[in-house]
N, C-alpha and C. Protein backbone atom coordinates (compact mmCIF):
# COMPACT_ATOMS: atom_id res chain seq x y z
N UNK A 1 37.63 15.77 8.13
CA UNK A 1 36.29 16.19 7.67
C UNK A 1 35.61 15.05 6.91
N UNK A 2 36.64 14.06 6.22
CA UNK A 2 36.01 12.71 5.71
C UNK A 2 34.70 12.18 6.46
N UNK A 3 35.92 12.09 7.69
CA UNK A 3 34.73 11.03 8.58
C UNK A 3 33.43 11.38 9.23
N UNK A 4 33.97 13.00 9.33
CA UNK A 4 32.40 13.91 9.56
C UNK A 4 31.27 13.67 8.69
N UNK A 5 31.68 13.63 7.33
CA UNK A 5 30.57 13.30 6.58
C UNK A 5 30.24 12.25 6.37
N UNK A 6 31.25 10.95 6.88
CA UNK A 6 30.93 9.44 6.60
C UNK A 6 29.73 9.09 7.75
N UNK A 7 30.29 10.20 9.29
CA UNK A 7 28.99 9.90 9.92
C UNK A 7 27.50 10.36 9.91
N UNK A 8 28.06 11.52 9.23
CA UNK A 8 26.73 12.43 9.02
C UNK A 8 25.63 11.03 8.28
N UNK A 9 26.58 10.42 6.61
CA UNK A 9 25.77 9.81 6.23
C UNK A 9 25.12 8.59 6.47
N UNK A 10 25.94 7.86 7.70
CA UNK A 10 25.26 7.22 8.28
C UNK A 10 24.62 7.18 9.46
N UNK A 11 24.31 8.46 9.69
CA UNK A 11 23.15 8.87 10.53
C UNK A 11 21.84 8.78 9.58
N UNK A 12 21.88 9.85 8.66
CA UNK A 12 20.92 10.24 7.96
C UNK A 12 20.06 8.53 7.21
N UNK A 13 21.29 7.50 7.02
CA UNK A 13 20.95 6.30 6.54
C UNK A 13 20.17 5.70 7.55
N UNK A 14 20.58 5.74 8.53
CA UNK A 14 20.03 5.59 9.93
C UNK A 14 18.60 5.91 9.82
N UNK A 15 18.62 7.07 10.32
CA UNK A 15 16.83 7.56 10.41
C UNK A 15 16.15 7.25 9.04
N UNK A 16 16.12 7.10 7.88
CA UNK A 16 15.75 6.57 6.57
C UNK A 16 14.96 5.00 7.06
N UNK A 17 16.41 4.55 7.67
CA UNK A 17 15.69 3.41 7.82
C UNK A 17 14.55 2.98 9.04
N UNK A 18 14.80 3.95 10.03
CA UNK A 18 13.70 4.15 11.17
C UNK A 18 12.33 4.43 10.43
N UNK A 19 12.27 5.55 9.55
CA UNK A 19 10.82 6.11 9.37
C UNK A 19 10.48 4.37 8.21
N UNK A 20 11.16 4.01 7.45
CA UNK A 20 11.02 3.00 6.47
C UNK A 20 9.86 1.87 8.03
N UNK A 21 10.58 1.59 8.57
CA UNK A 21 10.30 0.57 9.38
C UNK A 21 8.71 1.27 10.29
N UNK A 22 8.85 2.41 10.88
CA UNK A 22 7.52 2.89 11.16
C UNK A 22 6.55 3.28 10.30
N UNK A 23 6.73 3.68 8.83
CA UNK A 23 5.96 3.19 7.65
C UNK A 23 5.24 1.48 7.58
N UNK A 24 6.28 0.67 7.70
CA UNK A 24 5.68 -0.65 8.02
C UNK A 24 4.81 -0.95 8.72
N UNK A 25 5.09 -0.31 10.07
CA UNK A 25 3.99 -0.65 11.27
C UNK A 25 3.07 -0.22 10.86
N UNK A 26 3.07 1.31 10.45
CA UNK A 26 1.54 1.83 10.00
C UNK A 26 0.86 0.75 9.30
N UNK A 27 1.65 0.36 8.21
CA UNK A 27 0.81 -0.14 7.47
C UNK A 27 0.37 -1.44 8.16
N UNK A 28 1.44 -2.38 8.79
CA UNK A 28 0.92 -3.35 9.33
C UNK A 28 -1.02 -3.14 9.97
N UNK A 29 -0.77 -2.12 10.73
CA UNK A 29 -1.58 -2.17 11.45
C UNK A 29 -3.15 -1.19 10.75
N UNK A 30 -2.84 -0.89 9.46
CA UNK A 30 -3.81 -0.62 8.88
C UNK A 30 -4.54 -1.82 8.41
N UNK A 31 -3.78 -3.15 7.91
CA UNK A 31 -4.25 -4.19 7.79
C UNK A 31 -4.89 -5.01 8.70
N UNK A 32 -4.60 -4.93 9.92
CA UNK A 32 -4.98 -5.50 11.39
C UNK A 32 -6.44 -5.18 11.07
N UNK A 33 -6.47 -3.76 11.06
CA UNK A 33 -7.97 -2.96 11.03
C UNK A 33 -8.88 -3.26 9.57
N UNK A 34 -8.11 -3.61 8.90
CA UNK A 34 -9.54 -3.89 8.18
C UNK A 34 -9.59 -5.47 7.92
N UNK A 35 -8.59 -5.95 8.46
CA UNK A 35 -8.97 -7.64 8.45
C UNK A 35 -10.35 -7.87 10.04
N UNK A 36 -10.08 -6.78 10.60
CA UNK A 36 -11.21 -6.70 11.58
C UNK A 36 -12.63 -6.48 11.29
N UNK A 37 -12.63 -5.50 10.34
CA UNK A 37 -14.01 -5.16 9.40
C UNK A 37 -14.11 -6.02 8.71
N UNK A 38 -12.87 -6.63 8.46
CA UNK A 38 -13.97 -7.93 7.36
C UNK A 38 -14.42 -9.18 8.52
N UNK A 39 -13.94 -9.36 9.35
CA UNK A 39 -14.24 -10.18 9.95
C UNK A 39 -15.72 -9.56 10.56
N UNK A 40 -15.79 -8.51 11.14
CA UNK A 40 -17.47 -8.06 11.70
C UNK A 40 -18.21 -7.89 10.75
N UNK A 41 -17.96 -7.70 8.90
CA UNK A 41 -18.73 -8.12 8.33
C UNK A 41 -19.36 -9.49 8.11
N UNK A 42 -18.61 -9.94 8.26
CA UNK A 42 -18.61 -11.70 7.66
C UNK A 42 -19.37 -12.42 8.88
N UNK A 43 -19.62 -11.69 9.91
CA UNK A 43 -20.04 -12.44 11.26
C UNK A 43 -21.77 -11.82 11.10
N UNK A 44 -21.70 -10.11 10.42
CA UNK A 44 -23.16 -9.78 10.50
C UNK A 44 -23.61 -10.59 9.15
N UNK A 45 -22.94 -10.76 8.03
CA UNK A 45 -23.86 -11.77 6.95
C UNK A 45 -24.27 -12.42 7.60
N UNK A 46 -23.50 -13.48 8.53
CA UNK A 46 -23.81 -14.88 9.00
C UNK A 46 -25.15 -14.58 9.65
N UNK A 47 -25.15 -13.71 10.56
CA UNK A 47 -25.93 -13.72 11.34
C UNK A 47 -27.56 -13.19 10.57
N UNK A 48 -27.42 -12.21 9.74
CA UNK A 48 -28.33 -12.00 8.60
C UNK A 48 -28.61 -13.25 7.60
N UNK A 49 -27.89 -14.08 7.49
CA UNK A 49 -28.18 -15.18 6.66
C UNK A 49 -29.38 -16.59 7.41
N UNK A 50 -28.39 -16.67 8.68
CA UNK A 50 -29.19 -17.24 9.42
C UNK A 50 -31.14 -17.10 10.23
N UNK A 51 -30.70 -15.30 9.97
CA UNK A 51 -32.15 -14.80 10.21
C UNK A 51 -33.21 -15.27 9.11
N UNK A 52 -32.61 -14.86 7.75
CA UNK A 52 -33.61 -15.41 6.34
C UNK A 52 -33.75 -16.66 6.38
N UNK A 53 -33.19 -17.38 7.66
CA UNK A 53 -32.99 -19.05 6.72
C UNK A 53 -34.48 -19.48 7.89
N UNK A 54 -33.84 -18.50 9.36
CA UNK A 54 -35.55 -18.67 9.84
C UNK A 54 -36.72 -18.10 9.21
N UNK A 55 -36.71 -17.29 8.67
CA UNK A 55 -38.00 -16.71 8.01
C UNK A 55 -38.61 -17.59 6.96
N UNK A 56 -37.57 -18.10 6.18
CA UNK A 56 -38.20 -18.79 5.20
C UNK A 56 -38.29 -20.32 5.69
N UNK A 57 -37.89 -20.46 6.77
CA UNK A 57 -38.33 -22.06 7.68
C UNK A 57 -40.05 -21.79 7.88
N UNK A 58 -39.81 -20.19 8.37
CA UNK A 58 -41.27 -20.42 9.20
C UNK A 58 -42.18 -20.05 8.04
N UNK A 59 -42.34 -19.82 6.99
CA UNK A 59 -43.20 -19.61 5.98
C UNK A 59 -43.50 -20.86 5.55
């Protein structure tokens, strides 16, 4: 019965460490997504910056 429970607990250690690791990905890939929003922000400044820089050329 030892070893029943030695495997039980390294099952249970097992899946611990599965959800640990698909916790990671989530998060990885929550970062993916907003390093994306910052990047389509940073592209509409540019592009808004560049618009004011004509406006105030042509004034």
């Amino acid at each position: 019965s030892k070893v029943k429970s030695q495997k039980s607990k390294v099952k249970s250690q097992k899946s611990k460490v599965k959800s640990q690791k698909s916790k990671v990905k989530s998060q990885k890939s929550k970062v993916k997504i907003q390093k994306s929003k910052v990047k389509s922000q940073n592209s509409k400044f540019k592009s808004q910056n560049s618009k004011v820089k004509k406006e105030v050329n042509a004034l």
